[in-house]
Protein backbone atom coordinates (compact mmCIF):
# COMPACT_ATOMS: atom_id res chain seq x y z
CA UNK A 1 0.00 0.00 0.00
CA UNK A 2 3.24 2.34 0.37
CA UNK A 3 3.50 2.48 -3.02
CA UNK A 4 -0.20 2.95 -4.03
CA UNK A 5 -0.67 5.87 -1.73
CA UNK A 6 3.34 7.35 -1.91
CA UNK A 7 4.62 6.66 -5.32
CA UNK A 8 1.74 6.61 -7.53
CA UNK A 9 0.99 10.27 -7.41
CA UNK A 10 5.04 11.42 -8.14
CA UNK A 11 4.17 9.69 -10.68
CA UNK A 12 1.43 11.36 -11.59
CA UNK A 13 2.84 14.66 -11.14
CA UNK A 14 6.13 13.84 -13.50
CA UNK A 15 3.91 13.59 -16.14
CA UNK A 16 3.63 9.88 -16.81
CA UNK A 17 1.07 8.02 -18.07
CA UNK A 18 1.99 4.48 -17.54
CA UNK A 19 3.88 2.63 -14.71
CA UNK A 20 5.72 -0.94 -15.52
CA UNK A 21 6.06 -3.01 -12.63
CA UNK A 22 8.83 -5.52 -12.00
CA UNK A 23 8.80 -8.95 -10.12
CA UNK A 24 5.01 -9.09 -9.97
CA UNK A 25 4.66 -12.96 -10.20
CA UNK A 26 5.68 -14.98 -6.89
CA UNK A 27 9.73 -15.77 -6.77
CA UNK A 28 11.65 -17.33 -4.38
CA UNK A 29 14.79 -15.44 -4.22
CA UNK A 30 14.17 -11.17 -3.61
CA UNK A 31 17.92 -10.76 -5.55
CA UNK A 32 16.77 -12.47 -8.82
CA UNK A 33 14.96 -9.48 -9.55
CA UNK A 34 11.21 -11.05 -10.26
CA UNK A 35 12.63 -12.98 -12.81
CA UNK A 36 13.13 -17.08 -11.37
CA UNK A 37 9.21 -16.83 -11.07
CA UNK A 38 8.01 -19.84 -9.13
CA UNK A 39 4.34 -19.42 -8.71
CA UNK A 40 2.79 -17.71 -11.86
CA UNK A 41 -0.73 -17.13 -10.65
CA UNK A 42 0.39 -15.80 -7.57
CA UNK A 43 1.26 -11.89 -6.99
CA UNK A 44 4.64 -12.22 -4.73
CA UNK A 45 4.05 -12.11 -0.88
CA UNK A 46 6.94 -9.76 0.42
CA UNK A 47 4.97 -6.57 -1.47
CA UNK A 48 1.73 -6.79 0.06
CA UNK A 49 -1.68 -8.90 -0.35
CA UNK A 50 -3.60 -9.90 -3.78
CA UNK A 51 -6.17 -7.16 -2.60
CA UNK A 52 -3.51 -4.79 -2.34
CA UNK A 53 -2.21 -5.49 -5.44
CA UNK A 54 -5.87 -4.57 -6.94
CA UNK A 55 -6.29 -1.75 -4.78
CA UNK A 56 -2.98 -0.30 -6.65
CA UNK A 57 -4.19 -1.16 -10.23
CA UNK A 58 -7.24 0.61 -9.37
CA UNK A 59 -6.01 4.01 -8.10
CA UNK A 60 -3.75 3.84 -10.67
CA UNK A 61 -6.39 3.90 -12.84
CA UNK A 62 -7.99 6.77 -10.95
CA UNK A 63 -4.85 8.84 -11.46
CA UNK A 64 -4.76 8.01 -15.48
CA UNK A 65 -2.13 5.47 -15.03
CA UNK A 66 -1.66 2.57 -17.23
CA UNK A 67 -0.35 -0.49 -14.91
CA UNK A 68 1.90 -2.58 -17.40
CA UNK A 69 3.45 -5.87 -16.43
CA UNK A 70 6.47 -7.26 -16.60
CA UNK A 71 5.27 -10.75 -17.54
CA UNK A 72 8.20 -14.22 -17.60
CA UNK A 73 7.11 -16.50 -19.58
CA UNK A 74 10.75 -17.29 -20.92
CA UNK A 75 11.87 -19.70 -18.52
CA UNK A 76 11.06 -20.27 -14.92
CA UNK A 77 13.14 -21.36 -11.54
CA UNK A 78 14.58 -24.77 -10.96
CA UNK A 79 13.87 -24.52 -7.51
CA UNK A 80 12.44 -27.87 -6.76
CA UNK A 81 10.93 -27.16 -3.38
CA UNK A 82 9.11 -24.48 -5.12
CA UNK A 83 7.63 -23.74 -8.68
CA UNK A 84 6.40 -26.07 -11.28
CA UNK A 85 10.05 -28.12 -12.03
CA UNK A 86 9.56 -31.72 -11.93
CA UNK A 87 6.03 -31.26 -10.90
CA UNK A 88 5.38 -35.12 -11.73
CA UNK A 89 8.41 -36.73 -11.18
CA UNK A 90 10.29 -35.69 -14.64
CA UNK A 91 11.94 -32.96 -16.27
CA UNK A 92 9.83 -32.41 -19.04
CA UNK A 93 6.20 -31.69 -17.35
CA UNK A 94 6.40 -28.11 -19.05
CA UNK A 95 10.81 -28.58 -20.75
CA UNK A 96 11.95 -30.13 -23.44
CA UNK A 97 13.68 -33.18 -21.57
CA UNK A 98 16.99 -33.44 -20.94
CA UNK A 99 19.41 -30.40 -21.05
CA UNK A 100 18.38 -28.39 -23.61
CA UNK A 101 15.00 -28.08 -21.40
CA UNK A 102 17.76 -25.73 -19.44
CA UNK A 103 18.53 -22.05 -19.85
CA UNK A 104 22.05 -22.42 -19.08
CA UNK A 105 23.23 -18.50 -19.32
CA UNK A 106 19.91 -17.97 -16.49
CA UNK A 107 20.21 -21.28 -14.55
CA UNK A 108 16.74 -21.97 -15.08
CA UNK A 109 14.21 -24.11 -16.89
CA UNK A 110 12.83 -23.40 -20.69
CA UNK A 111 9.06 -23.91 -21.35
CA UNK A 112 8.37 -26.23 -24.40
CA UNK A 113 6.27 -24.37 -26.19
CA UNK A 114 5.00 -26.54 -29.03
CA UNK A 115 3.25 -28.81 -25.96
CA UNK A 116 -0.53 -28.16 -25.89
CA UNK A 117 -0.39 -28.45 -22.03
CA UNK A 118 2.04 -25.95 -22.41
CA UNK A 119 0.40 -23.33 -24.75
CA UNK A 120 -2.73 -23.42 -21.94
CA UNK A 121 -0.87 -23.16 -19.01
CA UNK A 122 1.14 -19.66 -20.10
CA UNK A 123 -2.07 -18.49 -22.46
CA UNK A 124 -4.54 -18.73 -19.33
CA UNK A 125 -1.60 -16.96 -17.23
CA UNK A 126 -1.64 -13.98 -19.61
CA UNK A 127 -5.76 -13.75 -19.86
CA UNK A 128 -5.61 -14.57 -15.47
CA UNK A 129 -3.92 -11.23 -14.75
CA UNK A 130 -5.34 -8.93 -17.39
CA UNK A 131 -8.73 -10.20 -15.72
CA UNK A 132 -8.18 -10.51 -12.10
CA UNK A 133 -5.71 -7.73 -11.20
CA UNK A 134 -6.81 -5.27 -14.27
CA UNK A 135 -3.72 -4.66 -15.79
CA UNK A 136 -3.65 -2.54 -18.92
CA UNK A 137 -0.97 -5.07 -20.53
CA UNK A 138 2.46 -6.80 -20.73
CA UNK A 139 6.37 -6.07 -21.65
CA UNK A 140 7.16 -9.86 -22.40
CA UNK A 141 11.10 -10.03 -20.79
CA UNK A 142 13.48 -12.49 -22.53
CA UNK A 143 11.68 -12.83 -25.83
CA UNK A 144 15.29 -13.20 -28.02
CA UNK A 145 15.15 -16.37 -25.37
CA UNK A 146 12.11 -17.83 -26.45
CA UNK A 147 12.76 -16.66 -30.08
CA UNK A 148 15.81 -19.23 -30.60
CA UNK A 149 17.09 -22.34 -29.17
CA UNK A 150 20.88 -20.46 -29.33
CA UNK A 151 19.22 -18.12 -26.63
CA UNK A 152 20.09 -15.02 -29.25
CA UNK A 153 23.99 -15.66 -27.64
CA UNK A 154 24.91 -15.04 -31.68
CA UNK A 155 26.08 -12.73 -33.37
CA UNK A 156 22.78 -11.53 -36.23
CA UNK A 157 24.91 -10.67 -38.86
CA UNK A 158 22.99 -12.06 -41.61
CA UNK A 159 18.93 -12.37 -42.72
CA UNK A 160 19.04 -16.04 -43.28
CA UNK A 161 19.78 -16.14 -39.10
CA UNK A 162 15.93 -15.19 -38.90
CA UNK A 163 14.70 -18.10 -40.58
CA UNK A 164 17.23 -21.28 -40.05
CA UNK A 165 16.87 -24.19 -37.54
CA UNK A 166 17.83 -22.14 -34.89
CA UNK A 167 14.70 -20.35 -35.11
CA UNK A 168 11.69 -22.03 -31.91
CA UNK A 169 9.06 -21.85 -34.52
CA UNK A 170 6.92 -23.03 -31.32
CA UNK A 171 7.73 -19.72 -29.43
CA UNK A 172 6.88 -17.52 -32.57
CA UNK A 173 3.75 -19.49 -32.58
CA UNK A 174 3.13 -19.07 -28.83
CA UNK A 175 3.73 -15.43 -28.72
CA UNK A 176 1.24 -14.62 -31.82
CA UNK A 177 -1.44 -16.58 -29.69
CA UNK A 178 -0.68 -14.44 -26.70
CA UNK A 179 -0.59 -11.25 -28.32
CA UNK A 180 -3.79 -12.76 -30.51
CA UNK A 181 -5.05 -13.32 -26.76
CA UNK A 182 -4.69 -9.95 -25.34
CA UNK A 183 -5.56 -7.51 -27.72
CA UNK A 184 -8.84 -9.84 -28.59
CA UNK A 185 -9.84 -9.90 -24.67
CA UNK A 186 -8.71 -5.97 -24.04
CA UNK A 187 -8.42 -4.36 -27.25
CA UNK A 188 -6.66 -1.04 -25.58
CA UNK A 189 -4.16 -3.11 -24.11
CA UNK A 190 -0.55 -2.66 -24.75
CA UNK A 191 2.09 -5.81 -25.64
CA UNK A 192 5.95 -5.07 -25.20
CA UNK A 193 8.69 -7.37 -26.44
CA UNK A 194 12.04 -7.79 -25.23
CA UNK A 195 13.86 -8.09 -28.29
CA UNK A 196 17.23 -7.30 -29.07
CA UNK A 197 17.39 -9.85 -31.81
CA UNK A 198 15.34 -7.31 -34.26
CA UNK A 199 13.02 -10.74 -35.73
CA UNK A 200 11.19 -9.34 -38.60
CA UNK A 201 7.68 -9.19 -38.00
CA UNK A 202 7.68 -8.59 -34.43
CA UNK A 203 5.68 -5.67 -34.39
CA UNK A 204 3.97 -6.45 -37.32
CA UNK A 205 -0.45 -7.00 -36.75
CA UNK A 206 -1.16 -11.06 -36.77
CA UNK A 207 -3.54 -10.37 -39.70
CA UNK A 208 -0.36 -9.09 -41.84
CA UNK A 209 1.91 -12.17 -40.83
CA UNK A 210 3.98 -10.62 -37.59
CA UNK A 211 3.69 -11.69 -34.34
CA UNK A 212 1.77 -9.36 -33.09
CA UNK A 213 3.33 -7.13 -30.42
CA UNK A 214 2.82 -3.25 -30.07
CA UNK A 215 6.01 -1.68 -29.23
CA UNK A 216 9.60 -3.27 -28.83
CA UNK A 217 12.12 -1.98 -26.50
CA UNK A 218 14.90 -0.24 -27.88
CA UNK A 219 17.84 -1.82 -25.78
CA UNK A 220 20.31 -0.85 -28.25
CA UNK A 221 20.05 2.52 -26.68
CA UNK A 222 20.76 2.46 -22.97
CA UNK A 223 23.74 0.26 -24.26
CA UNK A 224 24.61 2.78 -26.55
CA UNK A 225 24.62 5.89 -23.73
CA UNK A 226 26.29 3.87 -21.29
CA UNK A 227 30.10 2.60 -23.94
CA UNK A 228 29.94 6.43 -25.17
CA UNK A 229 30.23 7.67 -21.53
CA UNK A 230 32.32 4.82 -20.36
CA UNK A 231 34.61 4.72 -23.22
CA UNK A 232 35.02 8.16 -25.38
CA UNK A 233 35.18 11.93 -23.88
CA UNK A 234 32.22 13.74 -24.54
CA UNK A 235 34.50 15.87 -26.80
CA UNK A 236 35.29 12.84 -29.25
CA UNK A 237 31.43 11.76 -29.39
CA UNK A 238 30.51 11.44 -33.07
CA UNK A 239 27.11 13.19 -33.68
CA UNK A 240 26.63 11.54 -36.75
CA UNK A 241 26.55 7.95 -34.44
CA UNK A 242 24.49 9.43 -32.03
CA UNK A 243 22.12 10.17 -34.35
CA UNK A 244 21.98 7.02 -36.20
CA UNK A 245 21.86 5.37 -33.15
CA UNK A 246 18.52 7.00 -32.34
CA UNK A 247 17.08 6.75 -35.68
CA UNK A 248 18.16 4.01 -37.21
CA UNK A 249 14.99 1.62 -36.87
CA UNK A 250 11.87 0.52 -39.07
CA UNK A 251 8.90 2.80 -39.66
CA UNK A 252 6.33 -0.09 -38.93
CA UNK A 253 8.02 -1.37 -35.90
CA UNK A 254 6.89 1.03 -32.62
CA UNK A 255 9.87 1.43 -30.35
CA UNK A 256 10.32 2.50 -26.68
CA UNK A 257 13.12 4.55 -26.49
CA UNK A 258 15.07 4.67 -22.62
CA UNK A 259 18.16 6.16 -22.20
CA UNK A 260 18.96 3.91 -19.06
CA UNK A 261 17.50 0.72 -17.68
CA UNK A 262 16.66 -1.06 -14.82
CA UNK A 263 19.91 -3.09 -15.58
CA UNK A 264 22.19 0.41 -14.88
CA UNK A 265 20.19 1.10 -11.87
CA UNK A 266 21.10 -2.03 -10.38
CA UNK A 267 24.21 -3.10 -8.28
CA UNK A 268 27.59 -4.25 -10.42
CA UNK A 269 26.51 -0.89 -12.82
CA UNK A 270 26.02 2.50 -12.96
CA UNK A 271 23.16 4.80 -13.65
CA UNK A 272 23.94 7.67 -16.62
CA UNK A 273 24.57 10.04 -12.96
CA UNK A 274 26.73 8.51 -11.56
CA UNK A 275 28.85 7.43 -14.37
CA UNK A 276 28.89 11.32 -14.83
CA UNK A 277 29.35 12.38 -11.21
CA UNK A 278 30.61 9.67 -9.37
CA UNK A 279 31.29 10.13 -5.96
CA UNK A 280 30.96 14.29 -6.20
CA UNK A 281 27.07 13.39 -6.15
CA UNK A 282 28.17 12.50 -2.80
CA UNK A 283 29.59 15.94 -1.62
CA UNK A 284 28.74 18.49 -4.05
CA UNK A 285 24.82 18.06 -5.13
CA UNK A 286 24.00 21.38 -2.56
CA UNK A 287 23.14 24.49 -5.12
CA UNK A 288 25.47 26.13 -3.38
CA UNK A 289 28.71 24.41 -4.20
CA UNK A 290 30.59 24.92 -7.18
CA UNK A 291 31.70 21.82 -9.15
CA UNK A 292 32.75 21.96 -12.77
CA UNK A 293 31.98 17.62 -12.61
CA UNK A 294 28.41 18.61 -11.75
CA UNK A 295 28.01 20.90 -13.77
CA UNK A 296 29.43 18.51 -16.72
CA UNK A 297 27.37 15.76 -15.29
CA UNK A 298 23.90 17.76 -14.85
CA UNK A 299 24.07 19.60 -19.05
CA UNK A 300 24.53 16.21 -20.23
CA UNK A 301 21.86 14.29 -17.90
CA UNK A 302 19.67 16.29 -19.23
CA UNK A 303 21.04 16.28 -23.08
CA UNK A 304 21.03 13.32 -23.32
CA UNK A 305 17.29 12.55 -21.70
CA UNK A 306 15.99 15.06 -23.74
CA UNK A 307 17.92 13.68 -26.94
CA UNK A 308 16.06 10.22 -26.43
CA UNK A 309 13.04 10.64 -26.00
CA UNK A 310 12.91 13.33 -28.85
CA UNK A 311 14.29 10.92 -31.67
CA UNK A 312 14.62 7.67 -29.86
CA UNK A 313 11.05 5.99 -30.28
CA UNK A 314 7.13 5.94 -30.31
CA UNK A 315 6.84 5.93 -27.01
CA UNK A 316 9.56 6.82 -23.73
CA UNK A 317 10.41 4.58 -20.40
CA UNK A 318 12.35 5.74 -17.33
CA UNK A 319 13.52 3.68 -14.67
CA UNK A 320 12.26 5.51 -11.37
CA UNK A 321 14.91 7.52 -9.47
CA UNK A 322 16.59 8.65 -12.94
CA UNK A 323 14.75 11.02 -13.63
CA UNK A 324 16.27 13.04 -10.90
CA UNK A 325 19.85 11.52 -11.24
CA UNK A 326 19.47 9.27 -8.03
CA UNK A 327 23.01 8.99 -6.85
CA UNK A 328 22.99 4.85 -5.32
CA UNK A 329 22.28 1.60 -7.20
CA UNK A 330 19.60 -0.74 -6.73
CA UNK A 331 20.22 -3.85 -4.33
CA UNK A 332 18.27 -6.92 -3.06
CA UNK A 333 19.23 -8.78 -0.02
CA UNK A 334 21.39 -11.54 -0.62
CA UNK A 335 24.85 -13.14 0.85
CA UNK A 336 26.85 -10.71 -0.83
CA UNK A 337 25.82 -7.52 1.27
CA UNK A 338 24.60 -9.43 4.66
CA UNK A 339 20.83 -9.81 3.32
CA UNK A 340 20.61 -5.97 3.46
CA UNK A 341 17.62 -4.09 2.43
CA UNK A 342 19.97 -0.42 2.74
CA UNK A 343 19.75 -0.01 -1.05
CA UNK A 344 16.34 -1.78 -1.73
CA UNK A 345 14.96 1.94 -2.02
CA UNK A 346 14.84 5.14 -3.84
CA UNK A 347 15.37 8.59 -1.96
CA UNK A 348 12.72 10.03 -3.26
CA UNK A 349 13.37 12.96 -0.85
CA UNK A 350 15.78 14.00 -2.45
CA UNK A 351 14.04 15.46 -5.91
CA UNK A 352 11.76 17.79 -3.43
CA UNK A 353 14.65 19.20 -1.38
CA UNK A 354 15.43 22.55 -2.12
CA UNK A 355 18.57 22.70 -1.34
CA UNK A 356 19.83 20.09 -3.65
CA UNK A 357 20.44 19.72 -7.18
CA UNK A 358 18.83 16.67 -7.88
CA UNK A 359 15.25 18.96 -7.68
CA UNK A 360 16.68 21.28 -11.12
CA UNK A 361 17.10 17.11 -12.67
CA UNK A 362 13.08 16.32 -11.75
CA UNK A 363 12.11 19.89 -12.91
CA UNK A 364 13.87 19.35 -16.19
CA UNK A 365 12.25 15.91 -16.60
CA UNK A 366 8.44 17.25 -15.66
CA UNK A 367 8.85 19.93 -18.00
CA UNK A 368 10.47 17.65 -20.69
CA UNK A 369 7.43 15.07 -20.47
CA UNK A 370 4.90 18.00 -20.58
CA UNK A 371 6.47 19.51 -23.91
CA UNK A 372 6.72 16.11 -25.51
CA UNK A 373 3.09 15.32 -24.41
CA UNK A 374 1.24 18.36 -25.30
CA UNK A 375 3.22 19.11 -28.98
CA UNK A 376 2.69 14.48 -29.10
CA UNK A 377 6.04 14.31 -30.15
CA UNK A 378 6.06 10.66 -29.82
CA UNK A 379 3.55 10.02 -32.41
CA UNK A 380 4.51 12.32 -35.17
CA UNK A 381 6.35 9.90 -37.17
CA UNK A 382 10.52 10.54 -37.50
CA UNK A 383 12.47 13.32 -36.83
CA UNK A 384 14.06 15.59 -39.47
CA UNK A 385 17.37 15.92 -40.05
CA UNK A 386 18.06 19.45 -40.75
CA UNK A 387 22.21 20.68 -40.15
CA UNK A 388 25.06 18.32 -38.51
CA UNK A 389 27.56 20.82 -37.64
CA UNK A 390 30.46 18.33 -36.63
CA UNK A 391 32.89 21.11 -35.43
CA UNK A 392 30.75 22.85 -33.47
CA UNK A 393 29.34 19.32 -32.32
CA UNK A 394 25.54 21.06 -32.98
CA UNK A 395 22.17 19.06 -34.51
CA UNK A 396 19.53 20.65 -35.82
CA UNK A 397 16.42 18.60 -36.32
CA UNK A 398 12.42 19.00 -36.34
CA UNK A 399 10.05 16.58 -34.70
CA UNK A 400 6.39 17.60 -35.52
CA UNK A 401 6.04 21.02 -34.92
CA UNK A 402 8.77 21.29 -32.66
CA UNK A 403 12.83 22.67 -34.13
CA UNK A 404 15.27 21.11 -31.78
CA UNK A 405 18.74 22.09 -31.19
CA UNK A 406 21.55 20.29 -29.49
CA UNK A 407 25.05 21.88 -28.97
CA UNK A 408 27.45 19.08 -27.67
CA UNK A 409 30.75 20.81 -27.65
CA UNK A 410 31.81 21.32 -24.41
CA UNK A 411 32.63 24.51 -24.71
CA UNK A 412 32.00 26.53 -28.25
CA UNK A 413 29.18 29.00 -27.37
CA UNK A 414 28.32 30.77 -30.55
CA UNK A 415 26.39 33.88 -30.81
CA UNK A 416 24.40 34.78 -33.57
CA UNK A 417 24.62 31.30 -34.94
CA UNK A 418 22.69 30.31 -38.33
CA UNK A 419 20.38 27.48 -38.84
CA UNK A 420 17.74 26.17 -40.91
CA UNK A 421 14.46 26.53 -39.87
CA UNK A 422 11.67 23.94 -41.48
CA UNK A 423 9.61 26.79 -42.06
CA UNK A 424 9.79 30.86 -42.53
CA UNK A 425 8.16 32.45 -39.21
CA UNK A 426 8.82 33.96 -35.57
CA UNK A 427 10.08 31.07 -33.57
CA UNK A 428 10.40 31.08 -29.91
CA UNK A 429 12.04 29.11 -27.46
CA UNK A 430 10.00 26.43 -25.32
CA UNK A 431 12.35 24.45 -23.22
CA UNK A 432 16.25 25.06 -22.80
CA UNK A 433 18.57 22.59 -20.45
CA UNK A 434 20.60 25.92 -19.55
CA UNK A 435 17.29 27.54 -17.80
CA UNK A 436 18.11 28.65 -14.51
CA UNK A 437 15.15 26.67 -13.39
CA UNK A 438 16.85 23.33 -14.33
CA UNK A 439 20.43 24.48 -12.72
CA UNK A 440 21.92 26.22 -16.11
CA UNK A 441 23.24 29.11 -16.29
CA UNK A 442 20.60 30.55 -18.50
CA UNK A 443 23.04 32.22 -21.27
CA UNK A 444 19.56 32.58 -23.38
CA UNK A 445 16.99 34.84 -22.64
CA UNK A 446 13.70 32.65 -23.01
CA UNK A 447 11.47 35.77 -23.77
CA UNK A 448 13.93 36.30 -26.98
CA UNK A 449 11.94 36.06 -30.79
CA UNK A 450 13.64 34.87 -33.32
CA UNK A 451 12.97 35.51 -36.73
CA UNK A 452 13.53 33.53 -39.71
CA UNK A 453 15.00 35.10 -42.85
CA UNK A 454 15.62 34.17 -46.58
CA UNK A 455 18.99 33.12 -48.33
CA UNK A 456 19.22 31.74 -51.89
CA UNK A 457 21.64 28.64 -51.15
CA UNK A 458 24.38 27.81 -54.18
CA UNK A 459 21.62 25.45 -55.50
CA UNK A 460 19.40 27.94 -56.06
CA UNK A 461 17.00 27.07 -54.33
CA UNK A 462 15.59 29.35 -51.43
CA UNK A 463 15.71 27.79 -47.57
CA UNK A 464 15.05 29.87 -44.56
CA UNK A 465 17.17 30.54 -41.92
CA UNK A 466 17.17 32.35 -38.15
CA UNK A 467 19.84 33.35 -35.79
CA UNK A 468 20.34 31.73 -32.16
CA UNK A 469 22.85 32.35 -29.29
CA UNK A 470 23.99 28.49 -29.40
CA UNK A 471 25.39 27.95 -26.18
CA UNK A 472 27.72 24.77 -25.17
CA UNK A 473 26.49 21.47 -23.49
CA UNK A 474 22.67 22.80 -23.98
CA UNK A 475 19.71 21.54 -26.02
CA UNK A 476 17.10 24.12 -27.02
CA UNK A 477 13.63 23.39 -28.18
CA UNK A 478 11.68 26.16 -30.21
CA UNK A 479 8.08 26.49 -31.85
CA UNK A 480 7.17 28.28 -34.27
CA UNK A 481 4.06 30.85 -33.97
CA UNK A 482 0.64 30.10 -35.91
CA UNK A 483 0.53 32.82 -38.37
């Protein structure tokens, strides 16, 4: 109930519309993360009651919340004193027997999917918790699992790896009946997939061949975020990659674009903060210190937020605590750290203190989600490539009716800088990462007009133009006015 009558409304008040809830389904061990389910019609004891569970799906509703969840139907424990293994005696009640009824990268057990029995058991799990509990739909985890009997532990360098025997045609046929399953018993619900394999056809509507799922999860993404800023200086990053990186993806195939995951928030990683921060978040987060690390670390939290969910995807996920740079990790108790529950938490205290930074990160991220929600960024298609300026590190690109511009360089600050403008018009400025509001240093006045003005290019052809103060480490977003 903590987190019906704490949590849900932050959420609320960031600006989400969904919530996607981890380790729903009973497991035995807290430090597996949800994901060694043992009892799959069972909501998990240690957070509370069934009722409570209800209770939360239904305020969450109240609020305008979608509950999504995190369904495992990839493999389950091995436990034998819990769960379904060797239910009867044998190894292949719901496995293949033998070992490659194993997931030996997860030490768990595979489902065989092609078994009737099988196909029941996991399609009446899906329909149980849509009806009982309410829930507004699933992110499938470990699909690439299920997908091939290799466990996607390949390298997909080639089509024909789509379609040869390492393909579980069974799984492909299990999924489209579960996705067949949901959206026929609640149309308006939402299916996930946990891809990184990029199968064709995942996102693709049953009736045209695919599979079946809404949205895929762009994992390429957090991966991508987290080598640039363990490997290359934000002065080498290659704007060109960045942007590919964010664009590069099918029209047809929905994709939910997070710059960090649930795996960087957890112990053994880092979050995109702290990798930027380190231990100054520790020492130096009160608005009155002065730390050029911070500062650093704060521009590009923001940047490269901002930068995601403007090109990355359909649709945007954050893992809660990021949005305000939480400082720790993510643990469970287990051996390793004396079965401690110090770091099974978020702060939350600390994005409503005043005299901390990490309230400029949560004002940046409400006013992020309100821009992108009320222009509906996230369905109007691709963005539009408009200047790469690779010296001054600076991308120009429309979304919609939004102009975006991103100045990377850590420290060219430009005045009276010229860019194209999609269209001739006043433009104004919306949302800047410098604002004093967010922690910046607010080199831009945001009452300035800007107004666009002709030039006859070497083509011949007439594009329009305006003039901008482009300031370093600072993304500016600008709209122009109805005539």
């Amino acid at each position: 109930m903590e987190f019906t009558k704490k949590i849900l409304p932050k959420i609320k008040r960031a600006g989400y519309n969904a919530v996607q809830l981890m380790a729903i389904a009973e497991h035995p061990y807290y430090g597996s993360f949800g994901y060694h389910v043992s009892s799959f019609f069972a909501p998990s004891s240690r957070f509370g009651t069934p009722e409570e569970l209800k209770a939360l799906v239904k305020r969450a509703h109240e609020l305008g919340i979608a509950v999504i969840m995190d369904i495992v139907h990839a493999h389950y424990v091995k436990n034998l004193n819990e769960g379904i293994n060797q239910l009867d005696g044998s190894d292949h009640l719901y496995s293949r027997p033998g070992e490659v009824g194993n997931q030996p990268y997860w030490d768990s057990k595979t489902f065989d999917y092609g078994r009737p029995e099988v196909q029941h058991f996991l399609l009446s799990n899906v329909k149980y918790w849509l009806d009982e509990y309410h829930f507004d739909g699933y992110r499938f985890d470990g699909v690439t699992s299920m997908l091939y009997y290799h466990f996607g532990y390949t390298e997909f360098d080639s089509r024909e790896k789509f379609f040869d025997a390492g393909v579980n045609r069974d799984a492909i046929t299990y999924l489209t009946l579960a996705n067949h399953l949901v959206h026929e018993y609640r149309p308006e619900a939402v299916t996930i997939a946990e891809d990184v394999s990029g199968m064709p056809g995942i996102c693709i509507p049953e009736a045209d061949g695919g599979i079946g799922f809404d949205y895929r999860l762009g994992m390429a993404i957090p991966d991508f975020w987290i080598k640039y800023l363990k490997e290359i200086p934000d002065e080498d990053w290659n704007i060109w990659e960045m942007w590919s990186q964010m664009t590069n993806r099918l029209p047809a195939v929905k994709t939910v674009a997070y710059a960090e995951s649930h795996d960087q928030a957890l112990v053994g990683d880092k979050t995109i903060a702290f990798r930027l921060m380190d231990k100054e978040m520790y020492f130096s987060m009160n608005r009155a210190s002065e730390n050029l690390i911070v500062d650093r670390g704060m521009a590009l939290h923001k940047m490269i937020r901002l930068f995601t969910i403007a090109t990355g995807g359909q649709a945007y996920l954050n893992f809660m605590g990021n949005e305000f740079g939480h400082p720790e990790w993510i643990d469970f108790p287990r051996e390793g750290n004396g079965w401690s529950y110090k770091h099974a938490q978020r702060l939350w205290s600390l994005s409503t203190n005043g005299f901390l930074r990490y309230s400029w990160l949560a004002d940046f991220d409400k006013a992020m989600i309100k821009l992108i929600r009320k222009y509906k960024v996230l369905g109007a298609g691709y963005p539009y490539n408009l200047m790469m300026d690779e010296q001054n590190k600076t991308m120009v690109f429309s979304h919609g009716r939004l102009l975006f511009v991103f100045n990377w360089h850590p420290t060219a600050s430009i005045p009276d800088y010229i860019l194209p403008v999609p269209e001739p018009g006043k433009y104004k400025l919306l949302l800047s990462s410098d604002e004093a509001r967010f922690g910046g240093q607010e080199r831009n006045d945001p009452s300035t007009e800007h107004f666009s003005f002709p030039h006859e290019c070497e083509d011949g052809i007439t594009r329009h133009y305006m003039q901008i103060y482009n300031t370093s480490r600072t993304a500016m977003v600008f709209l122009r006015a109805k005539r």
